[in-house]
N, C-alpha and C. Protein backbone atom coordinates (compact mmCIF):
# COMPACT_ATOMS: atom_id res chain seq x y z
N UNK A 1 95.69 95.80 78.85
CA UNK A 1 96.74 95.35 79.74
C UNK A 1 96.88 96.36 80.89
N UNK A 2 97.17 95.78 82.30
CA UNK A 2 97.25 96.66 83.17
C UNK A 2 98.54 97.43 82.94
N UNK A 3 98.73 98.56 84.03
CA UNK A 3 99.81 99.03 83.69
C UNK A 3 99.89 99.45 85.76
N UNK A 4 101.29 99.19 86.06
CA UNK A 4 101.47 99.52 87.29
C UNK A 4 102.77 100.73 87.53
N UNK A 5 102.04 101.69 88.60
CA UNK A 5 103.85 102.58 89.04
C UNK A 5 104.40 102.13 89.75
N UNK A 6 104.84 101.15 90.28
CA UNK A 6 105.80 100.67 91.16
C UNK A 6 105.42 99.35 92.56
N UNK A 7 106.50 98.61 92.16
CA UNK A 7 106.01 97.72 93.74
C UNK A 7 107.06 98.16 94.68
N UNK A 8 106.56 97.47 96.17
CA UNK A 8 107.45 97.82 97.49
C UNK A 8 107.82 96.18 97.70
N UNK A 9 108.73 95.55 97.51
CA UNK A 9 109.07 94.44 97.91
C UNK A 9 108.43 93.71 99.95
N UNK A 10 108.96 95.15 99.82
CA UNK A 10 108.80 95.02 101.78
C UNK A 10 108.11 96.33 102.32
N UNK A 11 106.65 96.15 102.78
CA UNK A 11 106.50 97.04 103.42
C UNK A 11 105.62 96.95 104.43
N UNK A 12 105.40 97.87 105.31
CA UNK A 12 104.35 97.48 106.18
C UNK A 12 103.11 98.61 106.63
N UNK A 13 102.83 99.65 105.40
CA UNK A 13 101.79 100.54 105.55
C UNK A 13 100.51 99.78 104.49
N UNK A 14 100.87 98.77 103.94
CA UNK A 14 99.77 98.50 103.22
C UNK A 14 99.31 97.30 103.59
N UNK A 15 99.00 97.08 104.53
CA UNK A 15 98.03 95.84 105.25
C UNK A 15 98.83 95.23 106.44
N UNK A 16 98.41 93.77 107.27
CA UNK A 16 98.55 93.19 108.39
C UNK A 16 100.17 92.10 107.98
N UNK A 17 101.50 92.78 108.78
CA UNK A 17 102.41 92.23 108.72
C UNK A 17 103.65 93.08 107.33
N UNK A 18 104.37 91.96 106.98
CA UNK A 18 105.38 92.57 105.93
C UNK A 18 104.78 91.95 104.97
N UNK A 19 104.48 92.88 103.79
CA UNK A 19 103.73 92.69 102.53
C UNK A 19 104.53 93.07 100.94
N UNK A 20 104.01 92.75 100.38
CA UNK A 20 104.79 92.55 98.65
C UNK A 20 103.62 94.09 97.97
N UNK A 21 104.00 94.92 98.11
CA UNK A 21 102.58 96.10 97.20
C UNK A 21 103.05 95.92 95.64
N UNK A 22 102.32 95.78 95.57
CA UNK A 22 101.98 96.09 93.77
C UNK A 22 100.79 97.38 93.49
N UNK A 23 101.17 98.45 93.32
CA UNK A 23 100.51 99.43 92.75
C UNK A 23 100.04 99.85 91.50
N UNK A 24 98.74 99.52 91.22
CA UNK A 24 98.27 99.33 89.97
C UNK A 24 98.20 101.10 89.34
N UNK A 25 97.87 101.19 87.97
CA UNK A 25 97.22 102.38 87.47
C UNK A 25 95.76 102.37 87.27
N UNK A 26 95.20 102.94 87.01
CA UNK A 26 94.10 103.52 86.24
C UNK A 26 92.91 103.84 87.97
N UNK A 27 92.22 104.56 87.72
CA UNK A 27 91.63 105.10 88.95
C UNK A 27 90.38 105.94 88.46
N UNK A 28 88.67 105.83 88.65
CA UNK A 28 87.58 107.21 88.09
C UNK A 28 87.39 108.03 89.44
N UNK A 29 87.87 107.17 90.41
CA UNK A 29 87.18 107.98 91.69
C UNK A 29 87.94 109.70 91.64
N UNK A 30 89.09 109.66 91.50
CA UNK A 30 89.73 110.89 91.69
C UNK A 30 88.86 111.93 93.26
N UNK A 31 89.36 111.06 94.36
CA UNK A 31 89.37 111.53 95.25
C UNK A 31 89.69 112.89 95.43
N UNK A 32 89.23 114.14 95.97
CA UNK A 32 90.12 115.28 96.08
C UNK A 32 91.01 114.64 97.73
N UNK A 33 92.35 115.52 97.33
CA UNK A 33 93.37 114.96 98.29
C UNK A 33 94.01 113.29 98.20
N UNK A 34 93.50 112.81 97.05
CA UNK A 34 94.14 111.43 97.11
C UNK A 34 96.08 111.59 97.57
N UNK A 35 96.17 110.72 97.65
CA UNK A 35 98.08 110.98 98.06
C UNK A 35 98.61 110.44 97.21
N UNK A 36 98.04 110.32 95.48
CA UNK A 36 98.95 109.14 94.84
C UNK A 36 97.95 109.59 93.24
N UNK A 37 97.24 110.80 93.07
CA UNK A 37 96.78 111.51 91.81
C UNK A 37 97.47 111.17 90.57
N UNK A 38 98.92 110.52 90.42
CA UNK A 38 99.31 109.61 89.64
C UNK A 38 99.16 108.42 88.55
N UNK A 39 98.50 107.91 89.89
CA UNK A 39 97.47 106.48 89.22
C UNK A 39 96.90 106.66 88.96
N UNK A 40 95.56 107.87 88.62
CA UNK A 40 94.57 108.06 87.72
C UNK A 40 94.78 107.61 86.69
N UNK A 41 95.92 107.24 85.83
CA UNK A 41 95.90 107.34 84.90
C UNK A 41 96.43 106.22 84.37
N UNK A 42 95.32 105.23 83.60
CA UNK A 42 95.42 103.70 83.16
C UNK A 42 96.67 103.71 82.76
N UNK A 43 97.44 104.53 81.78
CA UNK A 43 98.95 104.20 80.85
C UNK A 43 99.81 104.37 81.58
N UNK A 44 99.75 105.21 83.24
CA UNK A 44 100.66 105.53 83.80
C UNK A 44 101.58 104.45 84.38
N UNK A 45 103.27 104.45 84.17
CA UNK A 45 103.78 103.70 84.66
C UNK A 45 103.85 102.61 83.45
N UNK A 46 104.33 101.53 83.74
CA UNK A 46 104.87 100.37 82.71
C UNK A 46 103.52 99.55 82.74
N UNK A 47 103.74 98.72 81.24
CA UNK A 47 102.64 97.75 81.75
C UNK A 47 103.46 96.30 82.30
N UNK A 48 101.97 95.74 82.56
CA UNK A 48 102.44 94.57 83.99
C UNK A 48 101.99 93.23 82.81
N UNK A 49 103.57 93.03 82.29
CA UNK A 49 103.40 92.08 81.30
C UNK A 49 103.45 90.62 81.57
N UNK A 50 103.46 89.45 81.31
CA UNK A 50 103.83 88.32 82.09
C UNK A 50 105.35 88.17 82.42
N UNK A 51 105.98 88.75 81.68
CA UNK A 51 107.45 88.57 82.64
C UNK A 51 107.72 89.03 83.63
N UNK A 52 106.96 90.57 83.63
CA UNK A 52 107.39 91.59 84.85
C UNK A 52 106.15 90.32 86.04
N UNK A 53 105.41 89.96 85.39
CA UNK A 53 104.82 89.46 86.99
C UNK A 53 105.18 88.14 87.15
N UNK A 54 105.60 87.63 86.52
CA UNK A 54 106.49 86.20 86.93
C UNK A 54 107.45 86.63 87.58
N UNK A 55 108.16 87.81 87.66
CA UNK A 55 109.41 87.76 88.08
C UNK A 55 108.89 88.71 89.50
N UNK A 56 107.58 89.12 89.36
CA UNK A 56 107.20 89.92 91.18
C UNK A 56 106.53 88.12 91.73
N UNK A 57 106.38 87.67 91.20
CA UNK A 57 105.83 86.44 92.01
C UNK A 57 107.22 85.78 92.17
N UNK A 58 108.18 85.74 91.62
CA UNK A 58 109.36 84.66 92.16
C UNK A 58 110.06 85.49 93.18
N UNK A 59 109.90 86.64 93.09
CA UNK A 59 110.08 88.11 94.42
C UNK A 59 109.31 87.22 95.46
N UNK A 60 108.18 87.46 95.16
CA UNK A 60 107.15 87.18 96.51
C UNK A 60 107.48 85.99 97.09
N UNK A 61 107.98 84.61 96.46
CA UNK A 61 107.85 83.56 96.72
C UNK A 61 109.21 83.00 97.40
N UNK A 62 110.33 83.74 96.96
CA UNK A 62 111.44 83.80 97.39
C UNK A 62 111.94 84.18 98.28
N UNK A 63 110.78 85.54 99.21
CA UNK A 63 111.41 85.82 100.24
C UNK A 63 110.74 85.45 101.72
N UNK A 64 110.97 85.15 102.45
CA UNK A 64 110.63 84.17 103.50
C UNK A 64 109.62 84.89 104.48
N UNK A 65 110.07 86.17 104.96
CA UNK A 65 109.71 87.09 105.65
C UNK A 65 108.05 88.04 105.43
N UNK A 66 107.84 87.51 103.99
CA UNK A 66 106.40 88.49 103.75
C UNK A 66 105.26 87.52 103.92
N UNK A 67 104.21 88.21 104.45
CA UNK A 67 103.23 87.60 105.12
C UNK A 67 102.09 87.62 104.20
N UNK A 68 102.17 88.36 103.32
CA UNK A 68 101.13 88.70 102.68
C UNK A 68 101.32 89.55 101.05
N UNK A 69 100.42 89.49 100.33
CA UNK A 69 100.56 90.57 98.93
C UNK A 69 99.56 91.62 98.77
N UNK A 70 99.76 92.69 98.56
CA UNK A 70 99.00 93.66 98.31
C UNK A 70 98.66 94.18 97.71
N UNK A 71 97.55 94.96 96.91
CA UNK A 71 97.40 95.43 95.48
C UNK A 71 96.68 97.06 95.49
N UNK A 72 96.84 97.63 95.25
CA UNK A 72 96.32 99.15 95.59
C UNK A 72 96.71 100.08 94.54
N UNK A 73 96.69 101.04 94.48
CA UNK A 73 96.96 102.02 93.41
C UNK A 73 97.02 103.64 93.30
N UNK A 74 96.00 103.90 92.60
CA UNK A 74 95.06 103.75 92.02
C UNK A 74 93.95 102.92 92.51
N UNK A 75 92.99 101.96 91.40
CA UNK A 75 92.38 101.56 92.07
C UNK A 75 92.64 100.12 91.34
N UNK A 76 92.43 98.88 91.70
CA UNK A 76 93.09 97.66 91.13
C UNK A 76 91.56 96.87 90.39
N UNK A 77 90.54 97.69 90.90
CA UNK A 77 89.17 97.25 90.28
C UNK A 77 88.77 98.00 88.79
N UNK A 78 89.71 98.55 89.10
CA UNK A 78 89.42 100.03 87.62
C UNK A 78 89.26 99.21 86.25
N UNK A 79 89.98 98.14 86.18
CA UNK A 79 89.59 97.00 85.24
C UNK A 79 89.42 95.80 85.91
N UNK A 80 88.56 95.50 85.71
CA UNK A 80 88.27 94.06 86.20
C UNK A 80 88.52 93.02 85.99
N UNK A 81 88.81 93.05 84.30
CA UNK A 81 89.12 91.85 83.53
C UNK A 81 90.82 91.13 83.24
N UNK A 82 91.27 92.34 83.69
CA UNK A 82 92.66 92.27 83.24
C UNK A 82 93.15 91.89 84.70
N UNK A 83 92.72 92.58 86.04
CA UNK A 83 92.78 92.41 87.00
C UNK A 83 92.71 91.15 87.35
N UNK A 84 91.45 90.31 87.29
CA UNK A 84 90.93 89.15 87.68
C UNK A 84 92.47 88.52 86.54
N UNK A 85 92.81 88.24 86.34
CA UNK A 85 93.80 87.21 85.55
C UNK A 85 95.19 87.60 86.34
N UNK A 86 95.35 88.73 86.76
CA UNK A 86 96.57 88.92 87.91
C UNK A 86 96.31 88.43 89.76
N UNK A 87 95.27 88.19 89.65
CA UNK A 87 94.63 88.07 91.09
C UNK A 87 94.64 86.44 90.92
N UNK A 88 94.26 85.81 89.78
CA UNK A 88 94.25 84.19 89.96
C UNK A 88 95.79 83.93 89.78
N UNK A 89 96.67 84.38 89.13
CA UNK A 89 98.09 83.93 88.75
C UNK A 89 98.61 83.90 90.43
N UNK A 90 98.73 85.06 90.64
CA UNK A 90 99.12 85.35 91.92
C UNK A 90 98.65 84.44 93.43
N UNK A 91 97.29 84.21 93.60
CA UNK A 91 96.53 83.53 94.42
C UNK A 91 97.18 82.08 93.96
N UNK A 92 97.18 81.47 92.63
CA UNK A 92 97.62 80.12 92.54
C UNK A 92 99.27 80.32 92.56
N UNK A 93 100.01 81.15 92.56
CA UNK A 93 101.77 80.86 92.38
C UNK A 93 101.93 80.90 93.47
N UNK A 94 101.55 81.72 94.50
CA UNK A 94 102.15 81.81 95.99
C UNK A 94 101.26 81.36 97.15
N UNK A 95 101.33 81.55 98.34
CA UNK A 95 100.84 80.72 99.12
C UNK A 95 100.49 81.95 100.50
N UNK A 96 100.06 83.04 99.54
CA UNK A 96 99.86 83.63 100.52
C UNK A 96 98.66 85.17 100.61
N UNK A 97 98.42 85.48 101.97
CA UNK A 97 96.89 86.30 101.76
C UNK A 97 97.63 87.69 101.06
N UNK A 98 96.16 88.08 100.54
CA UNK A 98 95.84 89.41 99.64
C UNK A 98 94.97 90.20 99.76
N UNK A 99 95.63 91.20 100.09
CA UNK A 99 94.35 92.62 100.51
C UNK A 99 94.63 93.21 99.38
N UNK A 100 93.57 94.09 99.19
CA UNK A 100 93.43 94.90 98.19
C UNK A 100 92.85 96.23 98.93
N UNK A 101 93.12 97.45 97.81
CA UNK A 101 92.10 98.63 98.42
C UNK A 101 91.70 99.17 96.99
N UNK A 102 90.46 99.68 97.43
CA UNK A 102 89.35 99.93 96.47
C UNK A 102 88.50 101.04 96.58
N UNK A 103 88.52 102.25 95.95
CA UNK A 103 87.70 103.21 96.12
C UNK A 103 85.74 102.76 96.23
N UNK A 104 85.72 101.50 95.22
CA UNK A 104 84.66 100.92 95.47
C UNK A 104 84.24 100.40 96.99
N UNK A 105 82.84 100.77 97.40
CA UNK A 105 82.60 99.86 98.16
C UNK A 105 82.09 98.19 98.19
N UNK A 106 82.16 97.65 99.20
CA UNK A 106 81.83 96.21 98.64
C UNK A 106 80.43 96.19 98.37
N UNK A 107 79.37 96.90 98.40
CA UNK A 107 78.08 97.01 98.27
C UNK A 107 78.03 97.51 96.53
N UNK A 108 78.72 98.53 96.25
CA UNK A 108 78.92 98.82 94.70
C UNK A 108 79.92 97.16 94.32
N UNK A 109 80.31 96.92 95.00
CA UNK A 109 81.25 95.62 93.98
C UNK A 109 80.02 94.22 93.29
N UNK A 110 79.05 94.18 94.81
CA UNK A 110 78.43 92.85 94.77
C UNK A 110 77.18 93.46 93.79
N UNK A 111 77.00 94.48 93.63
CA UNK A 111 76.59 94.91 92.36
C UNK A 111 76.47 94.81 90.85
N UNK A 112 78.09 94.50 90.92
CA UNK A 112 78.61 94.95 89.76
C UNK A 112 79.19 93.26 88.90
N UNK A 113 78.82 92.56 88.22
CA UNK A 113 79.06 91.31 87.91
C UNK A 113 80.51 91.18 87.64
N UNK A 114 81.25 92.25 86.91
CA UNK A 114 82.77 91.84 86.29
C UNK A 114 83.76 92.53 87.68
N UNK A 115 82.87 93.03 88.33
CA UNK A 115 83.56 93.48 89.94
C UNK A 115 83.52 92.18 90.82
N UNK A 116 82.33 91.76 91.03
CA UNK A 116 81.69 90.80 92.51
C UNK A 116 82.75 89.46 92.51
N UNK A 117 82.80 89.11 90.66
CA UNK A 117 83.75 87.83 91.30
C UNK A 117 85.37 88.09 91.56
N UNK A 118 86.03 88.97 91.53
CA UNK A 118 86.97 89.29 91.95
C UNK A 118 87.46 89.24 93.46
N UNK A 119 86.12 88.78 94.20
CA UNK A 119 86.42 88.74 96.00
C UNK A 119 87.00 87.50 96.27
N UNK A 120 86.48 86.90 95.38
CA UNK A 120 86.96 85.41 95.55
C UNK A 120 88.42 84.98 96.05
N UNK A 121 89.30 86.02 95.34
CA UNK A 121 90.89 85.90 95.40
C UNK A 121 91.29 86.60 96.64
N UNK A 122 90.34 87.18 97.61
CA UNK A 122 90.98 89.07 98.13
C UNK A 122 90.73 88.09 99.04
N UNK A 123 91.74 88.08 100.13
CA UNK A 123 91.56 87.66 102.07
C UNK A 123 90.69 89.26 102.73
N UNK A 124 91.49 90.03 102.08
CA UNK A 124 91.18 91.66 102.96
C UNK A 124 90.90 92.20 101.69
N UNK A 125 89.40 92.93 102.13
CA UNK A 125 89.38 94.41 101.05
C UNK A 125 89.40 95.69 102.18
N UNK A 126 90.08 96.56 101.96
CA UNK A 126 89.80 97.87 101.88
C UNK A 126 88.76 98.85 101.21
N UNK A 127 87.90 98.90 101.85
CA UNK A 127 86.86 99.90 100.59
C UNK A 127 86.54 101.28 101.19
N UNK A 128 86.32 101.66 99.95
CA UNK A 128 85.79 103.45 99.68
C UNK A 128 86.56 103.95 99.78
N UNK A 129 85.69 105.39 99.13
CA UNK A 129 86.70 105.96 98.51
C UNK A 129 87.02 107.14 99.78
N UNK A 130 88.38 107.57 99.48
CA UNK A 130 89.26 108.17 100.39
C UNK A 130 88.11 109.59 100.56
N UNK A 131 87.96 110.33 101.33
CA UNK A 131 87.02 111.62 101.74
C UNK A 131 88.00 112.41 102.78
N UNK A 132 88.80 113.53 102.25
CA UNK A 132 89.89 114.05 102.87
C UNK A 132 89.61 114.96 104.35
N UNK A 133 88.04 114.94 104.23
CA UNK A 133 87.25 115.27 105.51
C UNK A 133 87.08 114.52 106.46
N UNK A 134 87.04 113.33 106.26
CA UNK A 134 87.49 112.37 106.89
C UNK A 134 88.74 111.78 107.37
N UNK A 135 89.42 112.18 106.81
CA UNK A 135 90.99 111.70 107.44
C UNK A 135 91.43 112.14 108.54
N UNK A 136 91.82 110.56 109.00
CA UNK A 136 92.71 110.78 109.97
C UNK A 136 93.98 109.88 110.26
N UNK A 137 95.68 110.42 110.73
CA UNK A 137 96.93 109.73 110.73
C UNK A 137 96.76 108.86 111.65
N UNK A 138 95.49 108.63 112.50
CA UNK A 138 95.80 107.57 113.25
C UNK A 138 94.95 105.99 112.58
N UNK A 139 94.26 106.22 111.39
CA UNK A 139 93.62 104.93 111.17
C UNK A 139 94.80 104.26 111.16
N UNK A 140 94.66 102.89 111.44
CA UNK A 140 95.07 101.57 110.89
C UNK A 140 95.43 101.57 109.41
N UNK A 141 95.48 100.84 108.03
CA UNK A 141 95.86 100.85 107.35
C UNK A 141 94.74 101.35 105.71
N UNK A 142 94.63 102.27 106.44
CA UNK A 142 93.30 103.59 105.38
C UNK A 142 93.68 105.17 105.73
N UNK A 143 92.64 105.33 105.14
CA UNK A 143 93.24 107.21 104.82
C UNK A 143 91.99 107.84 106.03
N UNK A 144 91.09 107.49 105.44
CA UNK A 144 89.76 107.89 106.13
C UNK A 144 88.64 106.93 107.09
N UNK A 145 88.08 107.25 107.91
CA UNK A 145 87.38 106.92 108.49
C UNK A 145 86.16 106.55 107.80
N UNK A 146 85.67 106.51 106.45
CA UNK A 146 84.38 105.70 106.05
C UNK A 146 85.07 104.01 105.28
N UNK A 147 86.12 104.71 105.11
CA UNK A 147 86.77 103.31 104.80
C UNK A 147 87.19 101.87 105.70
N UNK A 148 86.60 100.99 105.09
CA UNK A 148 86.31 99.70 105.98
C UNK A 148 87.38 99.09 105.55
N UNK A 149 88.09 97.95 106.62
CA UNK A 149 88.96 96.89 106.43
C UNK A 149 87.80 95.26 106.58
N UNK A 150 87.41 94.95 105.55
CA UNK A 150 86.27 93.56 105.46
C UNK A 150 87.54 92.51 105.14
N UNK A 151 87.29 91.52 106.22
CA UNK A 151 88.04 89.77 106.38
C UNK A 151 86.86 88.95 105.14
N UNK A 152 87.63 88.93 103.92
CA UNK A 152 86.59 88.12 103.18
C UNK A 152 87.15 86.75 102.92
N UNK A 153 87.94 86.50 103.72
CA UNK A 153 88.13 84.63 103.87
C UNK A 153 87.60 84.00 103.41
N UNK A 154 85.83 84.25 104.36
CA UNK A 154 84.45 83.49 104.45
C UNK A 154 84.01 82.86 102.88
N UNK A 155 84.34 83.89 101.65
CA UNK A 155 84.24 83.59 100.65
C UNK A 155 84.96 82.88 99.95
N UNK A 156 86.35 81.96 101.00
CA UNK A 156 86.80 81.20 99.55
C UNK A 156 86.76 79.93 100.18
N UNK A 157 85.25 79.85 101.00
CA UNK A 157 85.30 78.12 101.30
C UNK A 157 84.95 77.47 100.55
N UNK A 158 85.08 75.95 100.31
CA UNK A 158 84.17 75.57 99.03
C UNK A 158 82.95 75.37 98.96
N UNK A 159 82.45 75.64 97.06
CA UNK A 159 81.00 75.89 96.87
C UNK A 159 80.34 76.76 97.33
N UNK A 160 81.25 77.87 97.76
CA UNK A 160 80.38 79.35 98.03
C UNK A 160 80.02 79.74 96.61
N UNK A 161 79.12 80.65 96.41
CA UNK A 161 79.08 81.65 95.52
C UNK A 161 78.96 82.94 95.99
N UNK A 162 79.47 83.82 95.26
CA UNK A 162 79.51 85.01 95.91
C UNK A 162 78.00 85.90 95.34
């Protein structure tokens, strides 16, 4: 079972517009300088049981103003399996796009079989992993400059496969 430290009902540092964050646990990258060394850790924080996420989806769905949902952490790929069953609930209860960020890149994801179909649900990924040599306060909505913002729309037309 996943386990998450906290959502932001309303915010607007984690993707395009006012967004719903859900911050997952568990994380291997352990970035040096991550800003959130917390989430490393799968047990950290509560787990994300079906009530607690029925009741962040009647959040999400209830309030008029958010444009979007977000999922980040840690890293939200760190399990895949448990993940993928919060990514379809969510994608089918509400009616609205989902970025994610991912120490993975999408080249390690389309790799990875219990990773690759997980794009299916994501409008926006964020990838790679944070490199504190790389940072800079003026990106857009990343830490570092190797980190990409990918529009994966393209993938949920019908009869794609990924």
């Amino acid at each position: 079972m996943l386990h998450y430290l906290y959502t932001y009902p309303e915010t607007i540092v984690d993707g395009d517009g006012i967004r719903y964050s859900i911050y997952l646990s568990g994380c291997s990258h352990r970035c040096k300088g991550c800003h959130n060394p917390e989430s490393w850790n799968p047990k950290a924080g509560k787990p994300l049981t079906d009530d607690i996420l029925n009741r962040i989806i009647c959040e999400i769905n209830s309030n008029p103003l958010l444009d979007g949902v977000t999922f980040t952490g840690g890293d939200p790929f760190f399990n895949p399996d448990d993940f993928r069953i919060i990514l379809e609930k969510v994608r089918k209860s509400t009616n609205m796009n989902i970025w994610c960020y991912t120490g993975y890149t999408i080249e390690e994801i389309m790799k990875d079989e219990s990773r690759k179909d997980l794009l299916q649900y994501i409008d926006v990924l964020v990838d790679g992993r944070f490199e504190e040599s790389l940072y800079s306060p003026t990106l857009e909505f990343r830490g570092s400059s190797n980190q990409r913002i990918l529009d994966l729309k393209h993938l949920h037309t019908p009869n794609r496969t990924i």
